[in-house]
Protein backbone atom coordinates (compact mmCIF):
# COMPACT_ATOMS: atom_id res chain seq x y z
CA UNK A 1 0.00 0.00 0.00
CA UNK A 2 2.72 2.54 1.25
CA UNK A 3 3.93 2.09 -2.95
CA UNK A 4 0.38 2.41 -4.06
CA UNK A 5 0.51 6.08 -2.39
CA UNK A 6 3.63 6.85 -3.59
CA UNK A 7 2.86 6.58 -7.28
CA UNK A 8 0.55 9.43 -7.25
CA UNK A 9 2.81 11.89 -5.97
CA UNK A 10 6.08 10.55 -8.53
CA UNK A 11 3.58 11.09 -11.61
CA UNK A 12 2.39 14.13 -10.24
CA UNK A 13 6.12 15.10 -10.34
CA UNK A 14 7.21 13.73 -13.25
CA UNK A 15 4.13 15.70 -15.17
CA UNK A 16 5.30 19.12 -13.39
CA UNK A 17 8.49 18.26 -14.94
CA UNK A 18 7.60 17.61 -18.20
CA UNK A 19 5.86 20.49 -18.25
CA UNK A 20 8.29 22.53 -17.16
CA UNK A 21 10.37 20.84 -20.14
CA UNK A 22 7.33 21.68 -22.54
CA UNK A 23 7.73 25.21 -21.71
CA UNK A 24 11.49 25.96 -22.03
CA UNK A 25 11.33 23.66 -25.55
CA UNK A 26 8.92 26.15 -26.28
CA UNK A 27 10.79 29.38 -25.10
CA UNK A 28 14.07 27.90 -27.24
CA UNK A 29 12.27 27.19 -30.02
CA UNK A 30 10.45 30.60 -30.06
CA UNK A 31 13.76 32.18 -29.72
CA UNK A 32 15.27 30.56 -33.01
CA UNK A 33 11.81 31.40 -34.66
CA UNK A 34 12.79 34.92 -33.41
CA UNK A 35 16.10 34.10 -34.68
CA UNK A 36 14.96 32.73 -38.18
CA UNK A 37 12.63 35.69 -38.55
CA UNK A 38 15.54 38.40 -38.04
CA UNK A 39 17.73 36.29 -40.79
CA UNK A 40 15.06 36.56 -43.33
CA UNK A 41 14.26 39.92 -42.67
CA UNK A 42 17.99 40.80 -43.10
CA UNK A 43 18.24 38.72 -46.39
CA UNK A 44 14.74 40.72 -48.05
CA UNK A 45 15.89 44.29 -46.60
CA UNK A 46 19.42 43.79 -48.01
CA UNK A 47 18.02 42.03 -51.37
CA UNK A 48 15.36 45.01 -51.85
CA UNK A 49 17.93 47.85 -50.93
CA UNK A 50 20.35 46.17 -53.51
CA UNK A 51 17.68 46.67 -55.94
CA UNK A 52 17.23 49.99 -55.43
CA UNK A 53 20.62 50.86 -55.65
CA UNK A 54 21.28 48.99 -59.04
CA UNK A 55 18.21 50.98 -60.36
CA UNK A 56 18.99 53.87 -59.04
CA UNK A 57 22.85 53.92 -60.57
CA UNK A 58 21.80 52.09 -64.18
CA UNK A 59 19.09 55.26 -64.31
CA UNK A 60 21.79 57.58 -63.01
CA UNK A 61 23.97 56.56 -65.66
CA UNK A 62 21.65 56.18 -68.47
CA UNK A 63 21.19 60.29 -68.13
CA UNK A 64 25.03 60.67 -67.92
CA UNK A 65 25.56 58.47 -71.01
CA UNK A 66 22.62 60.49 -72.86
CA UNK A 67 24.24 64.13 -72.30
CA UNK A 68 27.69 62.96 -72.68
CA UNK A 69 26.16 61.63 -76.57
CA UNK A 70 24.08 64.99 -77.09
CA UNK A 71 27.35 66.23 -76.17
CA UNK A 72 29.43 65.12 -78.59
CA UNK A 73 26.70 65.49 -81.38
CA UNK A 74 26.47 69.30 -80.89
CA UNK A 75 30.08 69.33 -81.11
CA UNK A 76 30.49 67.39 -84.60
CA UNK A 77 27.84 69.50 -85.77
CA UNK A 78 29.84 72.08 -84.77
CA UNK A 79 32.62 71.34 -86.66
CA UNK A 80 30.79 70.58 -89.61
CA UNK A 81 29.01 74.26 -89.54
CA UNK A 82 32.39 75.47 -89.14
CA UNK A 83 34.45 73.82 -91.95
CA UNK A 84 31.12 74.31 -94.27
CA UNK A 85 31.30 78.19 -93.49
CA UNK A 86 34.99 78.35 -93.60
CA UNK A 87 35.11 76.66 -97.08
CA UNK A 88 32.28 78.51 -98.73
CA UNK A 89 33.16 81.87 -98.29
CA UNK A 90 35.55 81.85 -101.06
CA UNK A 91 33.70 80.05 -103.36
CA UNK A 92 30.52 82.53 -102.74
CA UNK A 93 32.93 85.58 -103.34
CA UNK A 94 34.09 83.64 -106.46
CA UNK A 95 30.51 83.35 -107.86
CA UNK A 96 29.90 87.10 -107.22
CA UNK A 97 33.03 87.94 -109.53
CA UNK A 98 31.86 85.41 -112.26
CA UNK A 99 28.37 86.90 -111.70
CA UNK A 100 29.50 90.53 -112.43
CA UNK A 101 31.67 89.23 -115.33
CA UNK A 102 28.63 88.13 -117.07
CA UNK A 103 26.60 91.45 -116.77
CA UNK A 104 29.15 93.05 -117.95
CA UNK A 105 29.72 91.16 -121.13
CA UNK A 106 26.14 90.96 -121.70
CA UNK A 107 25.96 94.71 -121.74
CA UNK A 108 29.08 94.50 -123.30
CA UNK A 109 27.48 92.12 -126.61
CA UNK A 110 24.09 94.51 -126.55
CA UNK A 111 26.05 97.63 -126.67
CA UNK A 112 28.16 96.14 -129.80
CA UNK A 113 25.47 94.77 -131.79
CA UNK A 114 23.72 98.23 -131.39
CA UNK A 115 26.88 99.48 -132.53
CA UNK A 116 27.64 97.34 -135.37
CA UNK A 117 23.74 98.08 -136.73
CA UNK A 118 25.14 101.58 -137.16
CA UNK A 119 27.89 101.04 -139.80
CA UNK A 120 30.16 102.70 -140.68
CA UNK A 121 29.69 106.10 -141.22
CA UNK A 122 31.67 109.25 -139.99
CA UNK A 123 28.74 110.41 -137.78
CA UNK A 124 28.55 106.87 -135.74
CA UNK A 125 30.10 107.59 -132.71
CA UNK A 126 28.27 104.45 -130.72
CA UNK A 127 30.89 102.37 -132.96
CA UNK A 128 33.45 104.49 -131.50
CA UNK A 129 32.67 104.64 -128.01
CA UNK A 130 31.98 100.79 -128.01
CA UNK A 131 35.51 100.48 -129.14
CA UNK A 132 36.55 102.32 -126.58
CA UNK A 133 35.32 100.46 -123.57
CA UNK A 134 35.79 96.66 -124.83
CA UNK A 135 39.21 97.88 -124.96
CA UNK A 136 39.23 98.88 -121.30
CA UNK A 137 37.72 95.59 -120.68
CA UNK A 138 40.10 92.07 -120.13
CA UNK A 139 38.30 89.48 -122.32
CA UNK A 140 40.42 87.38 -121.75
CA UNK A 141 41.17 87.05 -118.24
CA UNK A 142 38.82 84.49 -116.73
CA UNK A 143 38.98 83.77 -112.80
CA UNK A 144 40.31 80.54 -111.47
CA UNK A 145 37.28 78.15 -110.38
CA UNK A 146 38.52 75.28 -107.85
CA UNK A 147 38.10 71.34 -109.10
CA UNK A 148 35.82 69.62 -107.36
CA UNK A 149 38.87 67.25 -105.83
CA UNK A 150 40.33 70.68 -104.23
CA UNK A 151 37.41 71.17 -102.85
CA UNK A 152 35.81 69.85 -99.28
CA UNK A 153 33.24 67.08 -99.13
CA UNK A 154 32.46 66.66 -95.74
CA UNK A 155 31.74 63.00 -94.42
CA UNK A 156 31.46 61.74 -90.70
CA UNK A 157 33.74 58.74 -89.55
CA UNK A 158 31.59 57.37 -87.07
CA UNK A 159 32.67 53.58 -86.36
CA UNK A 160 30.92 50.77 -84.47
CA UNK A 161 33.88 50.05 -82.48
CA UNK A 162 32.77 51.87 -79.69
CA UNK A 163 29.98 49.68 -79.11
CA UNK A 164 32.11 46.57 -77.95
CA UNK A 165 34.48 48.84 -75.97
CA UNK A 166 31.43 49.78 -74.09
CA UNK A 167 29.24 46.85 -73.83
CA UNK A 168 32.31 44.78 -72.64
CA UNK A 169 32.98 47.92 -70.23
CA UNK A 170 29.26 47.60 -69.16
CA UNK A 171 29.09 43.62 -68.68
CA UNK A 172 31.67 43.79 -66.24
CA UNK A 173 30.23 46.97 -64.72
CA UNK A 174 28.77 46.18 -60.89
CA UNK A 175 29.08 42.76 -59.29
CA UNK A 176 26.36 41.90 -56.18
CA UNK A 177 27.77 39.98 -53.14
CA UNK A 178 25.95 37.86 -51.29
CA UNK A 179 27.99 38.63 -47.98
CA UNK A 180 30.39 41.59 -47.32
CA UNK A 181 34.27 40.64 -47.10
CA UNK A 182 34.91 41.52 -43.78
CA UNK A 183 32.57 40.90 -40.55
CA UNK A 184 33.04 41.89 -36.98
CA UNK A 185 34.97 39.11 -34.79
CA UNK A 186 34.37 40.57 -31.47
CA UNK A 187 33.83 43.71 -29.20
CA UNK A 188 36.27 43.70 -25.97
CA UNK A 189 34.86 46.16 -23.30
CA UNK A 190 37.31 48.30 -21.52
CA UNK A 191 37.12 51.55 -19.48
CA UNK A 192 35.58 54.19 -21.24
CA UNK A 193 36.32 52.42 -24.37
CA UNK A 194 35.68 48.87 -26.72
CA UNK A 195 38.28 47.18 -28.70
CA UNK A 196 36.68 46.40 -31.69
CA UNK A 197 38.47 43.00 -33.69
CA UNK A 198 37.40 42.03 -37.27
CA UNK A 199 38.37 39.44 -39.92
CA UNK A 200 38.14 38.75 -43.29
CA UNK A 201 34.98 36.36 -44.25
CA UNK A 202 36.43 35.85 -47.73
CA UNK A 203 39.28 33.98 -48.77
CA UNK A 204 39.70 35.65 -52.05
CA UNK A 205 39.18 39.37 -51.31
CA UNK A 206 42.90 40.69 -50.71
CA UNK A 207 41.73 43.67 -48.04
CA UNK A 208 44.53 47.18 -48.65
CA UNK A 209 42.43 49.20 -45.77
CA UNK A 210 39.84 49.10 -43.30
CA UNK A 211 37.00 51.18 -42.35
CA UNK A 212 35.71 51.02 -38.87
CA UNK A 213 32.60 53.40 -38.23
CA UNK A 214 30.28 53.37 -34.99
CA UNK A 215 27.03 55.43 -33.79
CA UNK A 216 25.24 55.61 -30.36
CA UNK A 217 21.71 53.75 -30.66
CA UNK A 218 20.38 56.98 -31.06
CA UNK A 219 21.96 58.67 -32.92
CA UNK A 220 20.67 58.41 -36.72
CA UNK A 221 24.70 58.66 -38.59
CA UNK A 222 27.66 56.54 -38.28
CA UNK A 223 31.09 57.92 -38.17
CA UNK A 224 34.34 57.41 -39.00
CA UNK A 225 36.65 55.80 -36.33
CA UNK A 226 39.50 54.36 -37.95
CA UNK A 227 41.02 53.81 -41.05
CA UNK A 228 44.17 51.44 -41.91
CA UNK A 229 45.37 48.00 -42.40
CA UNK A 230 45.30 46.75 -38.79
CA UNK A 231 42.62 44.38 -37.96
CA UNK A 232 41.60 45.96 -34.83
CA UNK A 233 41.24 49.57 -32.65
CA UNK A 234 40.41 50.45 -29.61
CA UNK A 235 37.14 53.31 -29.67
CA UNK A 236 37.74 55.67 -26.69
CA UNK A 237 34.89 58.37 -25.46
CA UNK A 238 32.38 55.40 -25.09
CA UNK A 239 29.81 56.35 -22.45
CA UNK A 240 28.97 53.41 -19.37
CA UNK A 241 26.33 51.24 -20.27
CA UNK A 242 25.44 52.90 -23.28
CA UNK A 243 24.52 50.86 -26.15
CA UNK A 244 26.54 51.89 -29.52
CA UNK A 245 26.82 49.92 -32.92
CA UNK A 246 29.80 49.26 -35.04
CA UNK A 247 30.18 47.99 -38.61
CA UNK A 248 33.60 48.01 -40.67
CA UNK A 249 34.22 47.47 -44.66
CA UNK A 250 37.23 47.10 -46.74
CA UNK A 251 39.05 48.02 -49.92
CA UNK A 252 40.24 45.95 -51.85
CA UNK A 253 43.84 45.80 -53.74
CA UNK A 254 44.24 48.48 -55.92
CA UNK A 255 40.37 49.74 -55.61
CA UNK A 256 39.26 53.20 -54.94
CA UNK A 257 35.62 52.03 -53.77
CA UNK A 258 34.53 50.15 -50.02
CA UNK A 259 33.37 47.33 -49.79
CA UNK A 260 30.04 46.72 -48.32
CA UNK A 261 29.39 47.04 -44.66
CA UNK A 262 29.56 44.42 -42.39
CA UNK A 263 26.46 43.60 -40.53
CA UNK A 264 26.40 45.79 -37.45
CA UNK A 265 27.62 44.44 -34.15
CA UNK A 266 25.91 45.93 -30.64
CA UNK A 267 28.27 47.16 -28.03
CA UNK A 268 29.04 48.58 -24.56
CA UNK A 269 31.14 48.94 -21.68
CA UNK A 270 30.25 48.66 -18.31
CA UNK A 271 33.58 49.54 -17.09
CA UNK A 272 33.56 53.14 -15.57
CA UNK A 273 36.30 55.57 -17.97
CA UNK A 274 39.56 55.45 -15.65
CA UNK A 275 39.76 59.29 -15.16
CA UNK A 276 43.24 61.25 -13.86
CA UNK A 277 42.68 63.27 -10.88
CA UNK A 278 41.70 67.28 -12.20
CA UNK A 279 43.11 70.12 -10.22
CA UNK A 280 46.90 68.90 -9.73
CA UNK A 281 48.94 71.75 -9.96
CA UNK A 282 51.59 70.38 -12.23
CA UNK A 283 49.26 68.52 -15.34
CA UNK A 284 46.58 70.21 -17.33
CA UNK A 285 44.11 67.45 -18.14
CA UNK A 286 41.70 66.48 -21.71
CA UNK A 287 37.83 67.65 -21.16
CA UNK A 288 37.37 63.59 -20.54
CA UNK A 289 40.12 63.61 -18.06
CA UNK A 290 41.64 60.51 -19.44
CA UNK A 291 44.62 62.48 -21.15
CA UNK A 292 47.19 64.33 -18.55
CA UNK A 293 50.14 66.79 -19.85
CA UNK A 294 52.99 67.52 -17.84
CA UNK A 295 52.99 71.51 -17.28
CA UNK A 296 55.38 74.16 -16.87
CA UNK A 297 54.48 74.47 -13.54
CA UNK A 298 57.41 74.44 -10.78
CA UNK A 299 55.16 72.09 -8.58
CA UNK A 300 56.21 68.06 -8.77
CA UNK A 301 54.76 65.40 -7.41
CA UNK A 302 52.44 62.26 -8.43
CA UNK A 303 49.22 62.53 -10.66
CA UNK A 304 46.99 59.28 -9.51
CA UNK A 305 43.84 58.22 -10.87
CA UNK A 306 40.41 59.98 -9.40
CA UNK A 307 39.84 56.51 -8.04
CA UNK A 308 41.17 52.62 -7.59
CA UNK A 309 39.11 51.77 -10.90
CA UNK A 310 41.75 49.04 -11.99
CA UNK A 311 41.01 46.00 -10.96
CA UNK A 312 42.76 42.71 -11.12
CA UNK A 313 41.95 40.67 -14.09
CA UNK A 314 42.30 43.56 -16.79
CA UNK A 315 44.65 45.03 -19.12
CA UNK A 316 45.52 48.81 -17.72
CA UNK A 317 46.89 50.60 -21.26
CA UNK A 318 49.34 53.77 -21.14
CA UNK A 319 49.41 55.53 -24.79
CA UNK A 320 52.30 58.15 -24.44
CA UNK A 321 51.22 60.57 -26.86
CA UNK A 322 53.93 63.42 -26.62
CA UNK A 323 57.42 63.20 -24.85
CA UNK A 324 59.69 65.87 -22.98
CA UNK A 325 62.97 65.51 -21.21
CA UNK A 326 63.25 62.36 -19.51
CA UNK A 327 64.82 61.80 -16.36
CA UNK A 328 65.72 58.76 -14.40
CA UNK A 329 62.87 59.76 -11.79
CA UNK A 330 59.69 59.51 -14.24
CA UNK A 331 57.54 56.96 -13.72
CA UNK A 332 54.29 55.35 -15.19
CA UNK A 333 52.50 52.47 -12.87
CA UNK A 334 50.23 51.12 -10.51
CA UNK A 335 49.66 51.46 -6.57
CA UNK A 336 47.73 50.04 -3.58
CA UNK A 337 46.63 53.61 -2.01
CA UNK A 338 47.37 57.54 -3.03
CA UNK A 339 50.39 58.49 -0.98
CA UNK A 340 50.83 61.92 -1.30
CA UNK A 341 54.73 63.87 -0.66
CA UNK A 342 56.49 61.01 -2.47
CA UNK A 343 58.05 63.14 -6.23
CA UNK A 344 57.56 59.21 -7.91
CA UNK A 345 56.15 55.55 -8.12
CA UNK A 346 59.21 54.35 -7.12
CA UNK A 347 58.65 53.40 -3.91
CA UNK A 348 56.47 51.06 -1.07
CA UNK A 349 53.52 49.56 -2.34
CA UNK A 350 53.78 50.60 -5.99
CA UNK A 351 55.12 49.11 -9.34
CA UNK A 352 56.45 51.60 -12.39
CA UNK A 353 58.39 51.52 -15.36
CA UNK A 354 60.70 55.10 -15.60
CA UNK A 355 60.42 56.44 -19.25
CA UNK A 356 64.58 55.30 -19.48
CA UNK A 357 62.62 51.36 -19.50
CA UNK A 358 63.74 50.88 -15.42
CA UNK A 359 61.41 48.78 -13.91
CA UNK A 360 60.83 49.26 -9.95
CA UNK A 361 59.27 47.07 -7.86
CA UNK A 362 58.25 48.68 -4.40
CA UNK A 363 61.42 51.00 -4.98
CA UNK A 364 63.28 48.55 -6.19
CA UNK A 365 64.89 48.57 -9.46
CA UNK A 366 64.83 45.43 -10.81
CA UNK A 367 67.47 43.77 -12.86
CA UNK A 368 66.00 43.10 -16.29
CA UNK A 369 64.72 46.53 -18.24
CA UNK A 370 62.10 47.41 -20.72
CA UNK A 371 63.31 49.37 -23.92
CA UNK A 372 63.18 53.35 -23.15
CA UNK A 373 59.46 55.05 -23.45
CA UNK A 374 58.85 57.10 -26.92
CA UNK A 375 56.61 59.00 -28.71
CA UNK A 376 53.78 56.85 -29.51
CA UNK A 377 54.85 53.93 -26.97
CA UNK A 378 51.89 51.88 -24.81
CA UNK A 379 52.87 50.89 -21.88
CA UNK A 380 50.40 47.83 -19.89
CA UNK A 381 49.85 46.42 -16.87
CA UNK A 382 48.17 42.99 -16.51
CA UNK A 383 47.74 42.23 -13.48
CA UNK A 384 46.42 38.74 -11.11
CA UNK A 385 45.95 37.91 -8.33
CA UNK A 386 48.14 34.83 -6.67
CA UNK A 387 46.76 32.61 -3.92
CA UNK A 388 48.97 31.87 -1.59
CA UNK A 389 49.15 29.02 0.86
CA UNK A 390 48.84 28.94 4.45
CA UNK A 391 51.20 31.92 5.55
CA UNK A 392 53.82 31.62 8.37
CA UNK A 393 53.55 33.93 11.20
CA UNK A 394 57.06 36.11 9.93
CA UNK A 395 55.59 36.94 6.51
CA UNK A 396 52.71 39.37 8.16
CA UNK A 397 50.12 38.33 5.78
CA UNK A 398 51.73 39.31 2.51
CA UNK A 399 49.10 39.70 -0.47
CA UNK A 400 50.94 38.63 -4.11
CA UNK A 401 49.91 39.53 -7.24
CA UNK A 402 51.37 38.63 -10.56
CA UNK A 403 52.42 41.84 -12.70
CA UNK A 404 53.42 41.81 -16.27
CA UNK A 405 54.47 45.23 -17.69
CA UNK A 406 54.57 45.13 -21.49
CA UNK A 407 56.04 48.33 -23.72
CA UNK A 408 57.51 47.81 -27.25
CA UNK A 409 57.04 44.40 -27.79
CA UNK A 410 58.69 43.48 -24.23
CA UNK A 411 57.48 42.32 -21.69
CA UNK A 412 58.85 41.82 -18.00
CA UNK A 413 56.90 39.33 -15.01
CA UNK A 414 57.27 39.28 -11.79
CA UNK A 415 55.62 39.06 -7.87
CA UNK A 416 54.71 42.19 -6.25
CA UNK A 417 54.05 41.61 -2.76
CA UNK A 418 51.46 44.10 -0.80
CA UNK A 419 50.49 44.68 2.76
CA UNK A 420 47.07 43.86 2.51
CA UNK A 421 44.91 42.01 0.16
CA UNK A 422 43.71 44.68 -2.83
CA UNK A 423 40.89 44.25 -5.42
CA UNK A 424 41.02 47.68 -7.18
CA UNK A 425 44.19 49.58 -7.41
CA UNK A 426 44.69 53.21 -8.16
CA UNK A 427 47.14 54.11 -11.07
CA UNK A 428 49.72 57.17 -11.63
CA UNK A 429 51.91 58.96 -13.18
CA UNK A 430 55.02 61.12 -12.82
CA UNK A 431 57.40 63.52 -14.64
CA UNK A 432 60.07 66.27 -13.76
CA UNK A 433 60.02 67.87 -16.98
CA UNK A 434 56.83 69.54 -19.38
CA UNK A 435 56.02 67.70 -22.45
CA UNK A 436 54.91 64.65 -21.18
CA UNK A 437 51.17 63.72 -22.46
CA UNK A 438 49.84 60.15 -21.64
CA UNK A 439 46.66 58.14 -22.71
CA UNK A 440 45.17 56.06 -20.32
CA UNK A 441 42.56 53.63 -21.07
């Protein structure tokens, strides 16, 4: 009996379950419908835009084609008014002469057979006078008229040979691709910024340059972030938790025109901008206080970060933008607290690199170096946290963390050891003489 009551409650169970299976088959399947639906909306919005397009150029090309023809017509025409004028104008002042000619020897024959009617006599002085003036007139010298083989006859050399040029010009013209070149690989948040990775989706497109754009959700343009051949960039000014979209194209070897876009990615950071602290007498600061310049100002010290916003786990990136006179006390690192009255980061409870490539380890210089900081150098900090066993009484409950400082394609690793156990560490920055502008991000 005690099975017999048993039963009920198991398939009561088992059909709660089941259910519950029903219903998240249905949510997953509802999804990829969702999913499915967004695939073929992308494939008819893309298709029917492409259309558009093609129309649009074909039509915009049609009219080019037709005034660059009328074009040329009106200036044949031209030319053939011209040469006709040119060449006619002699031949019309020609005809005039000949014209003339012929009056006068027509009055010339009337006159004489008038004349000649007369005879002889002593009285007839029409005979005379008739004399006279075909005397004063050259009979015999006719003008020159041109043969018809010195003379124009226009004709048009119009061959068809134009035809193939262009209709093999205009089966070749446009190409449609199914899928842009490049895509979007992945969006890395950071503080205040996203590093934005693509990759080429076709084998046979040989890429010269990218184009990376991005726009807020809101906002209705994109805009240019980057252009080049790398195959990633880091987009700084991005607000927290603010949703922006990113699409890239490329050109291809030898080509003036993009490629099509890539279909946008959605991004955002959650990671608070690291900001430098504003108001320190000795480094004028960017509007988004992520850029500090070393001053002319007599006052030295250390610039730290507004706040500990590094945190173990990340990448902490230095861009050194501008450089001034180094000297052997610079430094660029990371700390456990603000200590204020210390000139550098070389000392307790702090790692740094100097801008000579010393590295210092709780004021310690440390053996192997980094090459010397530039214009243009990044300097990073990556930065873990180490477990450490069960601690013996002496140590006084050291906290280690694993630090590797990277700048110019070097890299150095080592243990820093701290007083206390830290999460979030604040970062800083010093330098002894003006110049000095540095990135952080």
């Amino acid at each position: 009996t005690r099975g017999m009551e048993l039963e009920p409650e198991q398939l009561l169970q088992e059909a709660r379950e089941n259910v519950e299976a029903a219903q998240s088959y249905r949510r997953e399947l509802g999804q990829r419908l969702q999913g499915l639906r967004e695939a073929q909306r992308q494939i008819k919005e893309s298709a029917s835009q492409t259309r558009d397009v093609l129309k649009q150029h074909f039509n915009d090309l049609k009219g080019t084609l037709g005034k660059l023809l009328d074009e040329r017509l009106v200036t044949l025409l031209q030319e053939v008014d011209a040469i006709e004028q040119e060449t006619i104008k002699p031949l019309d002042d020609c005809q005039k002469l000949i014209e003339h000619g012929v009056h006068t020897a027509e009055d010339l024959v009337q006159e004489g057979e008038i004349a000649i009617l007369g005879g002889v006599g002593e009285q007839n002085e029409k005979l005379w006078n008739f004399t006279k003036k075909a005397s004063h007139i050259q009979l015999d010298s006719l003008p020159e008229v041109p043969l018809l083989v010195d003379v124009p006859c226009l004709s048009a050399q119009l061959d068809d040979s134009i035809l193939n040029i262009v209709k093999d010009h205009i089966f070749k013209h446009g190409t449609v691709a199914s899928r842009p070149p490049v895509q979007i690989e992945e969006l890395i948040e950071k503080p205040g910024g996203i590093i934005v990775r693509w990759c080429k989706v076709d084998d046979d497109f040989i890429a010269q340059d990218y184009r990376l754009q991005f726009r807020k959700c809101t906002s209705n343009h994109f805009e240019d972030v980057y252009v080049g051949s790398e195959t990633e960039f880091i987009v700084l000014h991005i607000d927290p938790n603010v949703d922006y979209q990113f699409r890239v194209c490329a050109r291809g070897d030898g080509r003036q025109e993009w490629s099509p876009w890539s279909v946008p990615q959605m991004g955002h950071s959650t990671l608070v901008p690291h900001e430098w602290t504003a108001g320190f007498e000795g480094y004028s600061l960017s509007s988004r206080r992520n850029i500090a310049l070393r001053n002319d100002s007599e006052s030295s010290g250390v610039l730290y970060s507004s706040a500990p916003t590094y945190f173990c786990g990340q990448t902490l990136t230095f861009r050194v933008e501008t450089v001034g006179q180094p000297d052997r006390r610079d430094s660029i690192g990371v700390c456990a607290e603000k200590q204020n009255g210390y000139d550098s980061l070389q000392r307790d409870q702090a790692v740094c690199i100097s801008t000579n490539g010393a590295v210092f380890v709780n004021g310690k210089e440390m053996t192997n170096q980094l090459p010397a900081v530039t214009s243009g150098s990044t300097v990073t900090f990556d930065i873990e946290a180490v477990t450490l066993g069960s601690t013996n009484n002496n140590e006084g409950g050291n906290f280690k963390l694993r630090v590797t400082i990277s700048s110019n394609n070097r890299e150095v690793v080592f243990d820093w050891l701290l007083d206390q156990s830290c999460g979030s560490l604040y970062f800083g920055c010093s330098f002894f003489y003006p110049g000095w502008k540095v990135l952080v991000f």
